[in-house]
N, C-alpha and C. Protein backbone atom coordinates (compact mmCIF):
# COMPACT_ATOMS: atom_id res chain seq x y z
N UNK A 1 -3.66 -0.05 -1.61
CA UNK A 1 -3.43 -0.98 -0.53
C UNK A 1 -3.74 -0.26 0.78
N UNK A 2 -4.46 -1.15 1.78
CA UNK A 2 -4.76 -0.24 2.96
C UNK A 2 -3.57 -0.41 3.90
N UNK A 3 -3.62 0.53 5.09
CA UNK A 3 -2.38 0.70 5.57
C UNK A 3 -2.43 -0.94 6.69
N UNK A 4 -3.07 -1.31 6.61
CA UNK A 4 -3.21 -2.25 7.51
C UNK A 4 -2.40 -3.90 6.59
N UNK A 5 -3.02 -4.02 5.29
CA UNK A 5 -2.24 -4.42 4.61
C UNK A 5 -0.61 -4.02 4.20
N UNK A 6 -0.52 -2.93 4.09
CA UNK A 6 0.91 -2.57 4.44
C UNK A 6 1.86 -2.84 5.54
N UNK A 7 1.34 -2.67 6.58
CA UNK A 7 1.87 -3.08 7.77
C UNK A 7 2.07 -4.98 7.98
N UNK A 8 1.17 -5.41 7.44
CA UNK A 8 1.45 -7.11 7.38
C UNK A 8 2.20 -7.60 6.36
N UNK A 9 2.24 -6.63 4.94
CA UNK A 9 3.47 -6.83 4.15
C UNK A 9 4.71 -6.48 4.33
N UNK A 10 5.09 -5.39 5.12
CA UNK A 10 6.40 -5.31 5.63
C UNK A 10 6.81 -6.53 7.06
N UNK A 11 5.65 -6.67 7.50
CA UNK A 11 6.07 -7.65 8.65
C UNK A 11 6.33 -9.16 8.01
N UNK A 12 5.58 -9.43 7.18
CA UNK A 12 6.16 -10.87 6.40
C UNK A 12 7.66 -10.16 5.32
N UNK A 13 7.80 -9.66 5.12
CA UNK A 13 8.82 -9.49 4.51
C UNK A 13 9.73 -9.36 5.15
N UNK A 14 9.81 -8.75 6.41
CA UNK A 14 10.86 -8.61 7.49
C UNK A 14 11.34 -10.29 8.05
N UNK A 15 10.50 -11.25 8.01
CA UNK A 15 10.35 -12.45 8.19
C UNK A 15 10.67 -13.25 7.36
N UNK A 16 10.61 -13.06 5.95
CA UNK A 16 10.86 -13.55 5.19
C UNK A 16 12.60 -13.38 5.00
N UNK A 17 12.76 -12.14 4.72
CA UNK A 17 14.18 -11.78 4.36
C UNK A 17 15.34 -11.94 5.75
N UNK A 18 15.05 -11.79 7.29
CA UNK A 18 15.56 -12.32 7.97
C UNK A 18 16.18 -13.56 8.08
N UNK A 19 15.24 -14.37 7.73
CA UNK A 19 15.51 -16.19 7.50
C UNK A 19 16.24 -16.18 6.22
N UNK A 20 16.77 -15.56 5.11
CA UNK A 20 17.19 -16.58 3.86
C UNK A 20 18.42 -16.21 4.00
N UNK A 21 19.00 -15.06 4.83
CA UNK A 21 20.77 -16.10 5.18
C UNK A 21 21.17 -17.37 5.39
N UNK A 22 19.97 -17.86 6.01
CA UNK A 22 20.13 -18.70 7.14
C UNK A 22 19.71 -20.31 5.85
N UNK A 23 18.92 -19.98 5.46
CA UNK A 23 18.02 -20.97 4.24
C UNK A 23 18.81 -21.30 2.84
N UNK A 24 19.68 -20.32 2.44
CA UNK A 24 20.70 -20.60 1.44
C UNK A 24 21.86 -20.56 1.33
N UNK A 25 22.74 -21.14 0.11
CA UNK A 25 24.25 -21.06 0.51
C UNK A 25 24.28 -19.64 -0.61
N UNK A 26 23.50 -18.91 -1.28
CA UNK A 26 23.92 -17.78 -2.32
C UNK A 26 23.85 -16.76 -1.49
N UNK A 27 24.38 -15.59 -2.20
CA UNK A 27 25.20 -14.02 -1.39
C UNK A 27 23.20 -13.59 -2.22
N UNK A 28 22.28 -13.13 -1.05
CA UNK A 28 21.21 -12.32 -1.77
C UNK A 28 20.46 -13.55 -2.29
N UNK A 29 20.11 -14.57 -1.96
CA UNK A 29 19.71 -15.51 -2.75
C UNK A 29 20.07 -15.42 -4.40
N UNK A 30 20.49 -14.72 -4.78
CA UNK A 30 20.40 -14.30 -6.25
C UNK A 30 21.75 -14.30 -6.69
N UNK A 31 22.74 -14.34 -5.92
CA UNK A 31 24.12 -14.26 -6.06
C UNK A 31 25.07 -15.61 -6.18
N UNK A 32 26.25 -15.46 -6.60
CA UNK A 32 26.98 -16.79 -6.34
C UNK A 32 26.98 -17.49 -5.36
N UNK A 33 26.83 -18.85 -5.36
CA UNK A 33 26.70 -20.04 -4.13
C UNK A 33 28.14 -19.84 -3.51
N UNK A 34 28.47 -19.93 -1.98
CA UNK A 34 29.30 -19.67 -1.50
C UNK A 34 29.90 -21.19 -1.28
N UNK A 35 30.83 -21.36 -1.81
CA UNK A 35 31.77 -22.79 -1.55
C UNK A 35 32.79 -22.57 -0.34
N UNK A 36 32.85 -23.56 0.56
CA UNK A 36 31.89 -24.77 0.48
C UNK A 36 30.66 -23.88 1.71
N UNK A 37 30.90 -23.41 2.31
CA UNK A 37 29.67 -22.99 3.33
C UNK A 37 29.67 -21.46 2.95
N UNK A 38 28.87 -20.58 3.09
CA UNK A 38 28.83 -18.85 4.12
C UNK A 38 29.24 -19.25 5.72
N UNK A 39 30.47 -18.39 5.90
CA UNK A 39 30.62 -18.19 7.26
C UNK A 39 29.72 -17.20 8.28
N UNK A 40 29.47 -17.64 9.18
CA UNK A 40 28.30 -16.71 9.82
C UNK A 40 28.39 -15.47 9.95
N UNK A 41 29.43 -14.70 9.39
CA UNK A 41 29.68 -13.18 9.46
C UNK A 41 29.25 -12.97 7.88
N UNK A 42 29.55 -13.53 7.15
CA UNK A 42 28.92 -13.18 5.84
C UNK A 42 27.63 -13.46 5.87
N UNK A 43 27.03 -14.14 6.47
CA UNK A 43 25.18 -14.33 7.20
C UNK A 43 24.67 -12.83 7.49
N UNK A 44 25.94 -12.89 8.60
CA UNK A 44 25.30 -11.37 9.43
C UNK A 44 24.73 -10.62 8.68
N UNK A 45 26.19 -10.15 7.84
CA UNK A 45 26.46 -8.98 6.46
C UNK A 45 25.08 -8.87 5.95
N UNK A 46 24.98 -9.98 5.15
CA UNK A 46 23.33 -10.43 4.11
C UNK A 46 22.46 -9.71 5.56
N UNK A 47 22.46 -9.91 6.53
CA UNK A 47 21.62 -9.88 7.32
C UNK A 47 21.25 -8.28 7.29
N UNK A 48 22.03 -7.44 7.59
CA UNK A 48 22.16 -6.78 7.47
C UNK A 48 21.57 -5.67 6.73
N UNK A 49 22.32 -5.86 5.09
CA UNK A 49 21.90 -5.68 3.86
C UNK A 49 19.88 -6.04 3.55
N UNK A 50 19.74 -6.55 3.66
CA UNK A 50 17.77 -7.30 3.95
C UNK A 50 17.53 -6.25 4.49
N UNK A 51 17.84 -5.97 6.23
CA UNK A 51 17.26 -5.37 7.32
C UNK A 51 16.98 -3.71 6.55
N UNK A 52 18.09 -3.44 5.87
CA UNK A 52 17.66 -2.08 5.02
C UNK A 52 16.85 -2.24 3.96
N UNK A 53 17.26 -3.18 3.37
CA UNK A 53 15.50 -3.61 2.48
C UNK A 53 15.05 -3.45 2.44
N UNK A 54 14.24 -4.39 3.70
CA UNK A 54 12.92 -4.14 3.92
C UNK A 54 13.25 -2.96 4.72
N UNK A 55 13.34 -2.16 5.43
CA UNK A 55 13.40 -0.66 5.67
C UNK A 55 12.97 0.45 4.99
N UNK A 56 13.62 -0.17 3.43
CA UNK A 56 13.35 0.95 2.47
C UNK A 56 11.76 0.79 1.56
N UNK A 57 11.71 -0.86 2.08
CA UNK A 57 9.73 -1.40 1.35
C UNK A 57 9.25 -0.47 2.23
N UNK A 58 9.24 -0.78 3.60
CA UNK A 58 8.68 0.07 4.35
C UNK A 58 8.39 1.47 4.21
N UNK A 59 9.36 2.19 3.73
CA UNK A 59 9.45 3.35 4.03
C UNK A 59 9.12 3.67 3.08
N UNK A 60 9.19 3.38 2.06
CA UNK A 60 8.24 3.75 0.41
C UNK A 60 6.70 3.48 0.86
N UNK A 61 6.47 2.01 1.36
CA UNK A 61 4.32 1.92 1.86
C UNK A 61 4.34 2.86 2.54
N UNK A 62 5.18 3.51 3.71
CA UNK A 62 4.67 4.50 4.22
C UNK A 62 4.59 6.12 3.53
N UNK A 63 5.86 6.72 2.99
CA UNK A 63 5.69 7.52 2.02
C UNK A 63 4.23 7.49 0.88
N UNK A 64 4.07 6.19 0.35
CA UNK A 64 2.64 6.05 -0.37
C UNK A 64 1.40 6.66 0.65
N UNK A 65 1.59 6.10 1.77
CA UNK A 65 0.19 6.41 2.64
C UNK A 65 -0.10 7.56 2.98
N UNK A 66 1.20 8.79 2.86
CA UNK A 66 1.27 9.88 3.62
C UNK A 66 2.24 10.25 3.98
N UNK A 67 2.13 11.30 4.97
CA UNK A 67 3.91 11.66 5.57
C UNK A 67 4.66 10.57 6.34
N UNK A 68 5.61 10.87 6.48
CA UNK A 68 6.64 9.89 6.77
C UNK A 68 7.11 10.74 8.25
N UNK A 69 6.90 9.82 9.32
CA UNK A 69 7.38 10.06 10.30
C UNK A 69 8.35 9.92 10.47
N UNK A 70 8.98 10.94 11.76
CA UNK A 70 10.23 10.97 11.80
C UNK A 70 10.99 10.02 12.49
N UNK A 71 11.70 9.64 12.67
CA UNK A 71 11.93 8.58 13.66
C UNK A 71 13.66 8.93 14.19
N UNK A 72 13.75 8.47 15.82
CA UNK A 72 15.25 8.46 16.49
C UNK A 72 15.92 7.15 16.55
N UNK A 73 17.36 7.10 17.10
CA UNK A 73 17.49 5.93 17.25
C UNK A 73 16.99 4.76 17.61
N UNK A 74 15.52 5.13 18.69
CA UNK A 74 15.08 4.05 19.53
C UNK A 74 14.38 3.42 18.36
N UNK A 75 14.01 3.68 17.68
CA UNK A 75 13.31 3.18 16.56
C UNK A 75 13.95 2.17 15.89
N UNK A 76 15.44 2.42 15.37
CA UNK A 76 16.36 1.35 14.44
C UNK A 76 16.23 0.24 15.50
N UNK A 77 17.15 1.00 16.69
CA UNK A 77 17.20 -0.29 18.32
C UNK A 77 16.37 -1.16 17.86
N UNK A 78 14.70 -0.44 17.88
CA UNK A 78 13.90 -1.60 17.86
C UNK A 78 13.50 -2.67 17.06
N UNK A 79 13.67 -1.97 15.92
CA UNK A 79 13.60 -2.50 14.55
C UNK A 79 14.82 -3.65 14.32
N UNK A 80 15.68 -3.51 14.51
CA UNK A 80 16.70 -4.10 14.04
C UNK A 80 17.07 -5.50 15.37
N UNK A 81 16.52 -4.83 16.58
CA UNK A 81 16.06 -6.25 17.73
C UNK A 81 15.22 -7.24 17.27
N UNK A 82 13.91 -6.78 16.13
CA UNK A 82 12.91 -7.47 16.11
C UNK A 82 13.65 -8.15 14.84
N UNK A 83 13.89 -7.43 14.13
CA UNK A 83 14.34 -8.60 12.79
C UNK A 83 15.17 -9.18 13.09
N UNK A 84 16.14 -9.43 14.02
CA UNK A 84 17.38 -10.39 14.73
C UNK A 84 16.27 -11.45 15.12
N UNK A 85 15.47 -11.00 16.00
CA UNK A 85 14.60 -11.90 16.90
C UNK A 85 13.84 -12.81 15.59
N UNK A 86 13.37 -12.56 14.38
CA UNK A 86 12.50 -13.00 13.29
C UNK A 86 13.72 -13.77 12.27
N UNK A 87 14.82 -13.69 12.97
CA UNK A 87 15.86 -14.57 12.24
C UNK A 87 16.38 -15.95 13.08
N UNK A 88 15.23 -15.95 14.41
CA UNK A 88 15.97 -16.96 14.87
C UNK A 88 15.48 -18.46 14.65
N UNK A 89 14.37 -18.70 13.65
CA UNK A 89 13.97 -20.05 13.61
C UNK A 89 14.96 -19.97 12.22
N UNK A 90 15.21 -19.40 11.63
CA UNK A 90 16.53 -19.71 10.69
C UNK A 90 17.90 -20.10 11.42
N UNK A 91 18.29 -19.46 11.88
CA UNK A 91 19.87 -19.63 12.66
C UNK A 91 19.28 -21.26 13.04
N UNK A 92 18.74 -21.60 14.17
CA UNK A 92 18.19 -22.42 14.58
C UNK A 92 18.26 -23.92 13.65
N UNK A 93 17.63 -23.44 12.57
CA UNK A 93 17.69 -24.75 11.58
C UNK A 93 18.81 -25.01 10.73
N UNK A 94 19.55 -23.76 11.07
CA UNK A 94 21.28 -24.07 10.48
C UNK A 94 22.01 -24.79 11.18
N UNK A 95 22.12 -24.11 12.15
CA UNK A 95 23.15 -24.32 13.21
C UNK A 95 23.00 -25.21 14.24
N UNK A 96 21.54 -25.22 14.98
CA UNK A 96 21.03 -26.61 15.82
C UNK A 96 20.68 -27.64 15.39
N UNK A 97 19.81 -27.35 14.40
CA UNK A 97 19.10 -28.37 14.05
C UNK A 97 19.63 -29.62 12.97
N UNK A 98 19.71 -28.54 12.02
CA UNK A 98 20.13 -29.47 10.38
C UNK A 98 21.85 -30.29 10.83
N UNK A 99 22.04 -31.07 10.65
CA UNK A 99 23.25 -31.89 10.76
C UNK A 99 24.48 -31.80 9.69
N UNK A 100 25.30 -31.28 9.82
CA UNK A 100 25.95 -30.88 8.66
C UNK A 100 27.52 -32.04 8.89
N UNK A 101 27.26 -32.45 7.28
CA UNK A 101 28.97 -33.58 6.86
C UNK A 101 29.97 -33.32 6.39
């Protein structure tokens, strides 16, 4: 895989896994359905949990490509701003949009 393809598979995946707190009622999509809702701190949590996820896809395509740079805090900062920011047409369709009874 070229690194360029790597870089657009971690970015849809970062996109992907941001939004499915927000898209399902299961813990991990894969987990028990939460009755009757997930409260938005158990969102976060999942949120959370993903954000290292994909961290760790990442960090394996990059390990594959070569050395692995080092990285400081400003790096998580940023990382972890952008996948908040790639979670917001999810929140959005929970919480604004979709009409809940």
């Amino acid at each position: 895989m070229s690194q360029t393809a790597s870089i657009w598979l971690v970015i849809l995946a970062a996109l992907v896994a941001a939004n499915l707190p927000f898209i399902n009622q299961r813990w991990l999509v894969v987990g028990p359905s939460a009755k009757p809702r997930k409260p938005l701190a158990m969102r976060l949590c999942e949120m959370l949990v993903l954000y290292f996820l994909v961290g760790a896809l990442a960090l394996l395509l990059e390990r594959r490509a070569g050395q692995i740079a080092p990285q400081g805090w400003e790096f998580y900062a940023v990382t972890g701003a952008l996948f908040v920011t790639l979670a917001f047409p999810g929140f959005v369709y929970r919480y604004l949009v979709r009409r809940h009874h």
